[in-house]
Protein backbone atom coordinates (compact mmCIF):
# COMPACT_ATOMS: atom_id res chain seq x y z
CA UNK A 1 -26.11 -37.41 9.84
CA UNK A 2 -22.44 -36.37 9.38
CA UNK A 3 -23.71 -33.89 6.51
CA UNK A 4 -26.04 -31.75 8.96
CA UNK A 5 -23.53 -32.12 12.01
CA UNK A 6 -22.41 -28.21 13.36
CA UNK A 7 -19.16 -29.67 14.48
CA UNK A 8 -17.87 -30.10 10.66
CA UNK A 9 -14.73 -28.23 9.62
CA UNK A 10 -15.56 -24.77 8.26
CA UNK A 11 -12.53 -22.60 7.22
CA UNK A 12 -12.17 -19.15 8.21
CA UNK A 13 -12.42 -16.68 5.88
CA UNK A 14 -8.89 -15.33 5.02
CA UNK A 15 -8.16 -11.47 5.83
CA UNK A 16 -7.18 -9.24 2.27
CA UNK A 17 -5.07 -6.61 3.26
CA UNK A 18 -5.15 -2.74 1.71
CA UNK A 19 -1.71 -1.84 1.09
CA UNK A 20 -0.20 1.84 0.10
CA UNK A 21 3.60 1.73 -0.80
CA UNK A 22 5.47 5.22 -1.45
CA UNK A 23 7.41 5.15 -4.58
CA UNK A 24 10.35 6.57 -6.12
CA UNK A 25 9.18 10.02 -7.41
CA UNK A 26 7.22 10.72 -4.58
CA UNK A 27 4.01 9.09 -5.49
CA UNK A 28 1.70 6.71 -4.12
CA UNK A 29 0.64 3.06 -5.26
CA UNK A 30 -2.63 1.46 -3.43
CA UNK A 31 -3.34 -2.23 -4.20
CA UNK A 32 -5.19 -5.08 -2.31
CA UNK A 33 -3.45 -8.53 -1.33
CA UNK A 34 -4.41 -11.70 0.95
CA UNK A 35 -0.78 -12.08 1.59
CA UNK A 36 1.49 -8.79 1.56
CA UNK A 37 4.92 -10.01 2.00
CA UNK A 38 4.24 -11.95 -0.93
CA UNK A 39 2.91 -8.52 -2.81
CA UNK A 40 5.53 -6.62 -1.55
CA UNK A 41 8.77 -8.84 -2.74
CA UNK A 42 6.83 -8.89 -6.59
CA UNK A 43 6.66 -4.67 -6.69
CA UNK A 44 10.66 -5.20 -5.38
CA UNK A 45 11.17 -7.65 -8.06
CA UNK A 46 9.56 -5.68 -10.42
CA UNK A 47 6.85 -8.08 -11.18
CA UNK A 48 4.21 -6.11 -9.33
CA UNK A 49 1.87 -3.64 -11.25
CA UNK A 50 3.14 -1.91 -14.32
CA UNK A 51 3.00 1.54 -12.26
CA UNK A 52 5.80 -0.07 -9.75
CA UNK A 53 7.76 -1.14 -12.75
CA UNK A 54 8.40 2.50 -13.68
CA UNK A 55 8.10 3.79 -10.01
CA UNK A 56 9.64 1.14 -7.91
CA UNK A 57 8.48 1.22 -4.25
CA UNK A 58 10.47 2.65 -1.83
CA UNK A 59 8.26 1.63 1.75
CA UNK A 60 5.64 -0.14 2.06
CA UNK A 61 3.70 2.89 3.72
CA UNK A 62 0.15 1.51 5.21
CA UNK A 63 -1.29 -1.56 5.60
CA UNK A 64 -4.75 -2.24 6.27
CA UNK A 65 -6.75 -5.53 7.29
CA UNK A 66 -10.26 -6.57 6.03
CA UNK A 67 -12.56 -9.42 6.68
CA UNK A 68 -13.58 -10.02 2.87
CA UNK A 69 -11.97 -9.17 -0.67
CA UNK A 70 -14.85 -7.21 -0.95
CA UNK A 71 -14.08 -5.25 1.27
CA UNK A 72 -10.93 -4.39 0.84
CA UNK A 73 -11.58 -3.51 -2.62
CA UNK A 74 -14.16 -0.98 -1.78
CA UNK A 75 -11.97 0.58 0.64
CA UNK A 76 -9.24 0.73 -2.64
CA UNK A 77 -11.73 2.24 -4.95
CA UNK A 78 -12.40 4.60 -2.22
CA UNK A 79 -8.60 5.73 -1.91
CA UNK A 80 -7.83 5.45 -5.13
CA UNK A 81 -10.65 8.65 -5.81
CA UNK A 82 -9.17 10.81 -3.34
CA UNK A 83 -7.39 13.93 -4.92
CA UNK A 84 -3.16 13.06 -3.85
CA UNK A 85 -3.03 15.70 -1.19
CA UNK A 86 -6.35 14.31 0.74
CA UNK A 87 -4.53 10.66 0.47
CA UNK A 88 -1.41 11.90 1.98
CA UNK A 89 -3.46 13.15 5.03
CA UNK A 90 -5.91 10.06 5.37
CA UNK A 91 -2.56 7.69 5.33
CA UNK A 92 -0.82 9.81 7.85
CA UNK A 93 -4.36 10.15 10.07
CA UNK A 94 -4.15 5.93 9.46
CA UNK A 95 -0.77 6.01 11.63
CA UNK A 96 0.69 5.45 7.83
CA UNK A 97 4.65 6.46 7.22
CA UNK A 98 5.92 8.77 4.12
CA UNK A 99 9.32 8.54 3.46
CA UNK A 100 11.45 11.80 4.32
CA UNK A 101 11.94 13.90 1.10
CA UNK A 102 14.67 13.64 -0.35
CA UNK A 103 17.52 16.73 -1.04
CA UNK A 104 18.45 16.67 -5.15
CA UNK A 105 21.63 18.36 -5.91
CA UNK A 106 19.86 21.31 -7.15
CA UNK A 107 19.01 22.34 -3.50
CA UNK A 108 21.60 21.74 -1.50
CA UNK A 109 23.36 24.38 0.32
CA UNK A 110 26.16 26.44 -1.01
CA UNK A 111 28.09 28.92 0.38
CA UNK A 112 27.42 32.88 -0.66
CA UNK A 113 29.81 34.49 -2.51
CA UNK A 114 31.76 37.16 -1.16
């Protein structure tokens, strides 16, 4: 029968994607998404996660692809544990980018007085 036939239409599971973007403030925001363009224009429209609403994203710093949901949202528990200096270093060791930091006022250089 058609039922039992190997043939039939299956659809293929759809990837989720890990993301890490850098905000403003220096942090780091880790989320999972099947589509991260999508994601990425509702943290710039500040209809992402209430942490991106006060901390607007700067660069979208890592992506990562999974086979399964479930997967990717072990891997985000998993990041989302690690201590902010061990995160830094597994997202650069990823071939992740961190914005430069940036110069305040405060620092810049000034001449010595004479």
């Amino acid at each position: 029968t058609a039922a039992n036939a190997s043939w039939i239409y299956k659809p293929m599971a759809r990837p989720w994607f890990l993301y890490v973007l850098a905000c403003q403030g220096g942090g780091l925001y880790t989320g999972v998404t099947p589509d991260v363009a999508r994601r990425w224009a509702a943290h710039l429209a500040g209809k992402g996660a209430r942490y991106t609403r006060s901390f607007p994203p700067q660069q979208l710093a890592l992506v990562v692809e999974f086979a399964s949901k479930g997967e990717a949202l072990s891997a985000e528990r998993a990041v989302k544990a690690m201590r902010a200096a061990d995160k830094r270093a597994w997202l650069l060791s990823c071939g992740g980018q961190l914005p430069a930091p940036s110069i305040s006022a405060d620092t810049s250089v000034r001449p010595l007085a004479a």
